[in-house]
Each structure stands twice: as structure tokens, then as C-alpha cells.
PDB file of N, CA and C in Angstrom:
ATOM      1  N   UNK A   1     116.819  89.806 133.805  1.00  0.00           N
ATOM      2  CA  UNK A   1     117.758  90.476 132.930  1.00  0.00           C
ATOM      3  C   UNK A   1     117.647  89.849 131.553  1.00  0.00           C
ATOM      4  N   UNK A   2     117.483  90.714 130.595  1.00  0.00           N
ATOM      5  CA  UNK A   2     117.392  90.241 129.325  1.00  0.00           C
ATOM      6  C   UNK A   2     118.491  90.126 128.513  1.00  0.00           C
ATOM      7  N   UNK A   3     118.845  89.071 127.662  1.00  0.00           N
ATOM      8  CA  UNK A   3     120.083  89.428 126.857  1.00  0.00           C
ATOM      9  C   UNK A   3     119.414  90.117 125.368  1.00  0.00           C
ATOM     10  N   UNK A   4     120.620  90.717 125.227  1.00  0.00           N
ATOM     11  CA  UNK A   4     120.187  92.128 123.647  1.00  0.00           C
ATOM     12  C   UNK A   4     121.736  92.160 123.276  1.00  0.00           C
ATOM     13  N   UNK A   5     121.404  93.009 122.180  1.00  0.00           N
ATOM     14  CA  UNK A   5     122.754  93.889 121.664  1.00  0.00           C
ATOM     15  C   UNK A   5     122.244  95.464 121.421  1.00  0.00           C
ATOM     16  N   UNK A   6     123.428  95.847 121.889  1.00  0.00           N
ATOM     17  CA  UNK A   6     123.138  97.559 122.092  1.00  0.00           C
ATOM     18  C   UNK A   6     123.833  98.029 120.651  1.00  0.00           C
ATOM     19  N   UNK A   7     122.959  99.173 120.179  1.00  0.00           N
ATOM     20  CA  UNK A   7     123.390 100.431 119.279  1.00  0.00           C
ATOM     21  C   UNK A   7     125.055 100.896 119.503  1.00  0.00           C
ATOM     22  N   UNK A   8     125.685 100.532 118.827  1.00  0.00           N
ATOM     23  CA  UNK A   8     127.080 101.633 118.817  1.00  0.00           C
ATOM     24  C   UNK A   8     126.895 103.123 118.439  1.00  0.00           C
ATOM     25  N   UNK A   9     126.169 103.705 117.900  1.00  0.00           N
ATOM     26  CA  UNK A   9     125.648 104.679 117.630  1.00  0.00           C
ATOM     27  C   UNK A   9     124.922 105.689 118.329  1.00  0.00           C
ATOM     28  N   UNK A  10     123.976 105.297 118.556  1.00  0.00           N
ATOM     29  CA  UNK A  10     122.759 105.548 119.620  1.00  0.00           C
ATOM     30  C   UNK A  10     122.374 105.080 121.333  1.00  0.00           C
ATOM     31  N   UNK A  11     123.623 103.686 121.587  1.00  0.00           N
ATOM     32  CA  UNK A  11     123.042 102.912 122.710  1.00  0.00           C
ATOM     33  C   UNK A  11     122.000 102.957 122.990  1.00  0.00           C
ATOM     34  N   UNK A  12     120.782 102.688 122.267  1.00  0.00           N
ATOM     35  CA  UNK A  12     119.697 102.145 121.949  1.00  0.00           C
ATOM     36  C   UNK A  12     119.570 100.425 122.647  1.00  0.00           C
ATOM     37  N   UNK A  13     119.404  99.589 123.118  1.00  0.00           N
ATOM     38  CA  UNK A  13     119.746  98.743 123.442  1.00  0.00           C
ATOM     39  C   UNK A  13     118.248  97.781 123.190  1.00  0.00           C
ATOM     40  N   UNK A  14     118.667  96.860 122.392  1.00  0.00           N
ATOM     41  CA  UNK A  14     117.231  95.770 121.391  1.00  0.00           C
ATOM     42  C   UNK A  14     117.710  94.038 122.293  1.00  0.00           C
ATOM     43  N   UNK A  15     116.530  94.088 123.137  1.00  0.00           N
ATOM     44  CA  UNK A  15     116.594  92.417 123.037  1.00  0.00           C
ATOM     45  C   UNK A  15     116.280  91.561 121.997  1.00  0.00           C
ATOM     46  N   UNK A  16     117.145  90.305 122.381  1.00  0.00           N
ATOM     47  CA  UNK A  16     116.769  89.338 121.354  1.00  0.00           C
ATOM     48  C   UNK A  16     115.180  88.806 121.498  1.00  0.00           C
ATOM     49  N   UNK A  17     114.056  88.637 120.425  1.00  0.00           N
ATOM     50  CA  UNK A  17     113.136  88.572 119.978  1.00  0.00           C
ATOM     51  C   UNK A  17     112.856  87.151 121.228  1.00  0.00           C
ATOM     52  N   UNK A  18     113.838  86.175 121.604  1.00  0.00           N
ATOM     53  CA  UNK A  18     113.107  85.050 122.478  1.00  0.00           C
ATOM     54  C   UNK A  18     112.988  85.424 123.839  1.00  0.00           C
ATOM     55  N   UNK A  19     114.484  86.330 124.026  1.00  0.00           N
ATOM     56  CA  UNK A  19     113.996  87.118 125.525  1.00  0.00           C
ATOM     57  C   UNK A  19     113.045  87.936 125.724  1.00  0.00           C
ATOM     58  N   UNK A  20     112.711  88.583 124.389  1.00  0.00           N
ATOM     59  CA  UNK A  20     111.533  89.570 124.758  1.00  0.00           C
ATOM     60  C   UNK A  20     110.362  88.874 125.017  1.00  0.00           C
ATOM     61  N   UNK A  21     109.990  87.591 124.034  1.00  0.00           N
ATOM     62  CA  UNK A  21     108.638  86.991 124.061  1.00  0.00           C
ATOM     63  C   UNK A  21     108.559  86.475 125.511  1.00  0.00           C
ATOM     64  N   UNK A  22     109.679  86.229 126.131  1.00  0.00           N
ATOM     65  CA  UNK A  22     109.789  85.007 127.543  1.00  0.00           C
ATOM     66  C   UNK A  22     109.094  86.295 128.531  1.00  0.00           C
ATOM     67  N   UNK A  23     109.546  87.803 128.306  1.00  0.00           N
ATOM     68  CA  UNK A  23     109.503  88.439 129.019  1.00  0.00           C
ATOM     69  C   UNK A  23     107.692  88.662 128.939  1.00  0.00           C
ATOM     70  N   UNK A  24     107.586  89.005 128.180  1.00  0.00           N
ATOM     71  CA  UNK A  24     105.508  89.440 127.309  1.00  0.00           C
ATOM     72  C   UNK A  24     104.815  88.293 127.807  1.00  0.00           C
ATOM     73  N   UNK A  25     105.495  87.225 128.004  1.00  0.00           N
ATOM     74  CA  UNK A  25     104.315  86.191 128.297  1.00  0.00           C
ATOM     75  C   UNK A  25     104.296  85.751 129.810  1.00  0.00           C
ATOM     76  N   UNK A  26     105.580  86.354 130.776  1.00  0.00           N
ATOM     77  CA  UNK A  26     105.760  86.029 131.975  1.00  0.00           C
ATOM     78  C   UNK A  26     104.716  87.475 132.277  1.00  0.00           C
ATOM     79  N   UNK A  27     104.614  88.467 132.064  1.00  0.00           N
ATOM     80  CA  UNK A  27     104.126  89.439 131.982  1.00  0.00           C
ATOM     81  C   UNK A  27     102.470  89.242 132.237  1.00  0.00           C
ATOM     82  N   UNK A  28     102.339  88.578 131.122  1.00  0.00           N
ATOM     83  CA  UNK A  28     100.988  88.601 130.549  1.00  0.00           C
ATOM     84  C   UNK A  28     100.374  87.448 132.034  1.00  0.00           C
ATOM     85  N   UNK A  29     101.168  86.292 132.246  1.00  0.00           N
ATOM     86  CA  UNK A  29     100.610  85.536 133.561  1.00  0.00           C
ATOM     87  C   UNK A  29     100.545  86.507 134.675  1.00  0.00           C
ATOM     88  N   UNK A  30     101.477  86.972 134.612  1.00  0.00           N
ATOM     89  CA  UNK A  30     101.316  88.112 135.899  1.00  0.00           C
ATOM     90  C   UNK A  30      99.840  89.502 136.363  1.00  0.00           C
ATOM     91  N   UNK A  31      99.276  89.342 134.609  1.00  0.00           N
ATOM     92  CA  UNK A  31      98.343  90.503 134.849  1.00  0.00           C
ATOM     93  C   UNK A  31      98.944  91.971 134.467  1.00  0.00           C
ATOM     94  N   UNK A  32      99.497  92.295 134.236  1.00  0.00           N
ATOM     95  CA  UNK A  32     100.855  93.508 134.367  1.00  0.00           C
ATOM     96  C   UNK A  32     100.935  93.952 132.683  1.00  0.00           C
ATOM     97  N   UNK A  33     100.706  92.786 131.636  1.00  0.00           N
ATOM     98  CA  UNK A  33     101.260  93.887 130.133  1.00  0.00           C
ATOM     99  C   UNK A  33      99.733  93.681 129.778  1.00  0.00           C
ATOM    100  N   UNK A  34      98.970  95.368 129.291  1.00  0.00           N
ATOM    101  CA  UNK A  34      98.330  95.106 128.674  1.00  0.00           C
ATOM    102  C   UNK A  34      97.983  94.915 127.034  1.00  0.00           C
ATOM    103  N   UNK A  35      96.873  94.842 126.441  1.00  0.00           N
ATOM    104  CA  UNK A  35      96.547  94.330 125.268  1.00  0.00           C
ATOM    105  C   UNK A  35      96.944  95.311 124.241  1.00  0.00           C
ATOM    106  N   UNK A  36      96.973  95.116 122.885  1.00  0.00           N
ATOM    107  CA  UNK A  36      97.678  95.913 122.154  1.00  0.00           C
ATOM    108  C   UNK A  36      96.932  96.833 121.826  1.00  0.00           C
ATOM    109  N   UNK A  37      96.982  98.138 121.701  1.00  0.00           N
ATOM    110  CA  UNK A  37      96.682  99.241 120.965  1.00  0.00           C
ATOM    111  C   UNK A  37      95.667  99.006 119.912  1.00  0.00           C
ATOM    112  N   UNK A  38      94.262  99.420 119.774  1.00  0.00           N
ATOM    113  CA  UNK A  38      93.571  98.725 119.166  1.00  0.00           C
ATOM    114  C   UNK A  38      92.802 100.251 118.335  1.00  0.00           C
ATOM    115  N   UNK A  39      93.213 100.399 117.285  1.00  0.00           N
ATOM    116  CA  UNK A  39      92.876 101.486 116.435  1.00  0.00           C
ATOM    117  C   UNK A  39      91.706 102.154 115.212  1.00  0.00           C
ATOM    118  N   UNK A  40      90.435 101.817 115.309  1.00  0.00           N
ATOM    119  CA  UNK A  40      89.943 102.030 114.358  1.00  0.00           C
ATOM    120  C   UNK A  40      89.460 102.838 113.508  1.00  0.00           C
ATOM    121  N   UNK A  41      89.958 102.590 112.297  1.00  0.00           N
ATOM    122  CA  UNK A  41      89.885 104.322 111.938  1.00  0.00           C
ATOM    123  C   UNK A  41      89.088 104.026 110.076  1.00  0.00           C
ATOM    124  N   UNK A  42      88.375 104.813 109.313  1.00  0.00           N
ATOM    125  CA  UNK A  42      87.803 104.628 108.450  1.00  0.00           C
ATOM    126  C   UNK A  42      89.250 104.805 107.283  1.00  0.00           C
ATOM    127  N   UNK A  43      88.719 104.077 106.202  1.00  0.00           N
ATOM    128  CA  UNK A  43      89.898 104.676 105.031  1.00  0.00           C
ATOM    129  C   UNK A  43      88.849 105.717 103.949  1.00  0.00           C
ATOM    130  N   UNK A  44      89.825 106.613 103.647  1.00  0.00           N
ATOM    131  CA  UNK A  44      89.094 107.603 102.529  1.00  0.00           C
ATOM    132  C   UNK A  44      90.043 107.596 101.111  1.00  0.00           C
ATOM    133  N   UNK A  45      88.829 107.534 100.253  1.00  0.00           N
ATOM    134  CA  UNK A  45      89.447 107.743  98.797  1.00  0.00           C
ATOM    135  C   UNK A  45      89.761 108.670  98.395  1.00  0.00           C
ATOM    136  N   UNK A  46      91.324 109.324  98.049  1.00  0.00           N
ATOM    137  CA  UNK A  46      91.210 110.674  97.583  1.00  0.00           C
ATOM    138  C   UNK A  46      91.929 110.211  96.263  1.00  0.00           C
ATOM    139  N   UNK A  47      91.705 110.557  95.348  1.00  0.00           N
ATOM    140  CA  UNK A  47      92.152 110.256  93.907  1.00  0.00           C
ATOM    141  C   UNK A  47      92.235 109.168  93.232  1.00  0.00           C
ATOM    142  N   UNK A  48      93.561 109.376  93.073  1.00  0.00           N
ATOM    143  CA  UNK A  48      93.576 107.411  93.273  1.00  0.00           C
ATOM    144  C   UNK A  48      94.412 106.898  94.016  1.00  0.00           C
ATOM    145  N   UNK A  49      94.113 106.972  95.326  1.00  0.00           N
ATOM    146  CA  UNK A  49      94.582 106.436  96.314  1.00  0.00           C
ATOM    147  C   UNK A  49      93.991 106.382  97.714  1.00  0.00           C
ATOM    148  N   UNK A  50      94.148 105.515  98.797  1.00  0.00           N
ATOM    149  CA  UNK A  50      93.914 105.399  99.701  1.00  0.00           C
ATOM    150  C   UNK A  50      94.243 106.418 101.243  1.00  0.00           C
ATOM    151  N   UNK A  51      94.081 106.904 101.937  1.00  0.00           N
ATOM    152  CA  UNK A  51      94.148 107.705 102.862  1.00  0.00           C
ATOM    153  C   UNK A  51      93.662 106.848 104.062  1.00  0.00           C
ATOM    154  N   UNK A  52      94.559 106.950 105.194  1.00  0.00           N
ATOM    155  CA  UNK A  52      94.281 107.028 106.225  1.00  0.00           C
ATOM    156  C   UNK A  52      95.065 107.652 107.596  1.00  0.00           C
ATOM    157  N   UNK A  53      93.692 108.981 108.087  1.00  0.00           N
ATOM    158  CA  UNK A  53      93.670 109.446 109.034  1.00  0.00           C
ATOM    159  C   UNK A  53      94.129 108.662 110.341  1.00  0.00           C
ATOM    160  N   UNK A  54      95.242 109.615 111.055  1.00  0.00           N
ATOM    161  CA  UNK A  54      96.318 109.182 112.218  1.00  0.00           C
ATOM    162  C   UNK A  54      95.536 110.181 113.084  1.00  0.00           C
ATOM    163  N   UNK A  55      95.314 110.333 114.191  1.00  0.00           N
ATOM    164  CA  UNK A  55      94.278 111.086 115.120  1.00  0.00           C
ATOM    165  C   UNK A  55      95.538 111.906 115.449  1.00  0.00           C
ATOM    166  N   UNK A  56      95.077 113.440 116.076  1.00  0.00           N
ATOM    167  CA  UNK A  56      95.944 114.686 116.603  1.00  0.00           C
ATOM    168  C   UNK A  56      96.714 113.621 117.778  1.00  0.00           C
ATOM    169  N   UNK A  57      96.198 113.514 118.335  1.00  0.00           N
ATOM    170  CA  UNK A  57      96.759 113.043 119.914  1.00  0.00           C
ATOM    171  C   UNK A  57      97.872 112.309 119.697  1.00  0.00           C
ATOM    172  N   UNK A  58      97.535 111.347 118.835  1.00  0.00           N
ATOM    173  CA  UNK A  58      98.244 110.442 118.159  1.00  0.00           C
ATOM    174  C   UNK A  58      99.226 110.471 117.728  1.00  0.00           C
ATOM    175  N   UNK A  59      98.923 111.764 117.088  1.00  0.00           N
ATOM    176  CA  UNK A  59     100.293 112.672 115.598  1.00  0.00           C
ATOM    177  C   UNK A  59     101.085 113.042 116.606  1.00  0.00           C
ATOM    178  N   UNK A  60     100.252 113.706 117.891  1.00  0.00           N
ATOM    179  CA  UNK A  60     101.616 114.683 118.777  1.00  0.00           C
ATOM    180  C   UNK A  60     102.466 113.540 119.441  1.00  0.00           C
ATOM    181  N   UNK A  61     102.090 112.578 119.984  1.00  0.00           N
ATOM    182  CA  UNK A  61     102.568 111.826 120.609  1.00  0.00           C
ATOM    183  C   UNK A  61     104.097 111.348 120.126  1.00  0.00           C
ATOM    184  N   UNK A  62     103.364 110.854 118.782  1.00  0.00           N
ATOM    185  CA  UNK A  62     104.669 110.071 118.304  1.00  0.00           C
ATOM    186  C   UNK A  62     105.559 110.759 117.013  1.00  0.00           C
ATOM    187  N   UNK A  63     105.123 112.410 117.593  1.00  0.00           N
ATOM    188  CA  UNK A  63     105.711 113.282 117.335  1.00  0.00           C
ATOM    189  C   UNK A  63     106.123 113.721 115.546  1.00  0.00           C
ATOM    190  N   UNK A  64     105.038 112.911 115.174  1.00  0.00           N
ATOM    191  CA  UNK A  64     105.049 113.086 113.460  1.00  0.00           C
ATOM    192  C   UNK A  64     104.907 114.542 112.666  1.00  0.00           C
ATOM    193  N   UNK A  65     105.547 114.742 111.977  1.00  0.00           N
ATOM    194  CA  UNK A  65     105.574 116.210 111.264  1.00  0.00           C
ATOM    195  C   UNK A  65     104.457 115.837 109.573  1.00  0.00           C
ATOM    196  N   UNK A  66     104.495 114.626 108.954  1.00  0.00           N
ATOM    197  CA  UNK A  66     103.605 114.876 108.262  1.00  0.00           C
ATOM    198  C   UNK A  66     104.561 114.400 107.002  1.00  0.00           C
ATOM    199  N   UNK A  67     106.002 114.208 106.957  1.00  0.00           N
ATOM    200  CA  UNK A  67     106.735 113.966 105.808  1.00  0.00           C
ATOM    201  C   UNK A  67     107.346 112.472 106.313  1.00  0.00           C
ATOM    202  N   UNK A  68     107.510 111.939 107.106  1.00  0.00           N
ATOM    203  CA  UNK A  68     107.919 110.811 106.862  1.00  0.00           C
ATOM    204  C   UNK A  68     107.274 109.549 107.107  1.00  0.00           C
ATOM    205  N   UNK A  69     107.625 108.598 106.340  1.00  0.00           N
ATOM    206  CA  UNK A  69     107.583 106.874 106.542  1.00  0.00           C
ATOM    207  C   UNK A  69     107.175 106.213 107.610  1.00  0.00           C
ATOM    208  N   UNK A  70     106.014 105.359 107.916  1.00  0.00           N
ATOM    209  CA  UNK A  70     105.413 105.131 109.252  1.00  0.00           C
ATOM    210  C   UNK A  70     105.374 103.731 108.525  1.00  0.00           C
ATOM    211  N   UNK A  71     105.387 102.929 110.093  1.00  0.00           N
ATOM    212  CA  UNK A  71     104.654 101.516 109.643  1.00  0.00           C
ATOM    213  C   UNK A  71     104.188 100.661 111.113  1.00  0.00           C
TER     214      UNK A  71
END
């Protein structure tokens, strides 16, 4: 059981950052979490600025429309 604090809003519920790590690394001995998401993708110059392509699969997944803020 992890300790967190939950969303009043949303009940969204966020562990604290030491329970999570205790949890990722008991995990990780176990065989069970795998490795992170490993993405490579080219950058393109369009003007003056940088571009980089998010793959379809990708876009649908995490359900992006194309107007907002990613990080």
C-alpha cells in the first residue's frame, strides 16, 4: 500500500515520489516493470523552428487533437 494524496477535484490519487520509487525498484528486482518507452524520431526544420513528429498510433493513444501543450 502506498501512501499519496488524492485530487479533491478529480480523485485522481498521486503517490508520494519515495513510495513510488520504493515501489519501481521492488518492481524492477522482481522482473515485472519494464524499461522506459524509448522513442526515436528525426527533428525537421520548418522555418524557423524546430518540428517534431509524434507517430499516428501514438497521437491516438494519448488521444491528442493537435492544439495542446505536451511534455
Amino acid at each position: 500500500m502506498e501512501k499519496g494524496e488524492r485530487c479533491d477535484y478529480c480523485s485522481e490519487e498521486f503517490p508520494y515520489e519515495g513510495e513510488a520509487q520504493a515501489t519501481i525498484e521492488a518492481a524492477r528486482r522482481l522482473g515485472v516493470w519494464p524499461e522506459p518507452l524509448k522513442l526515436y524520431r528525426k527533428l525537421i526544420r520548418s522555418g524557423r523552428g524546430v518540428v517534431l513528429h509524434i507517430p499516428t498510433d501514438l497521437e491516438r493513444q494519448m488521444k491528442l487533437k493537435g492544439d495542446e501543450e505536451v511534455s
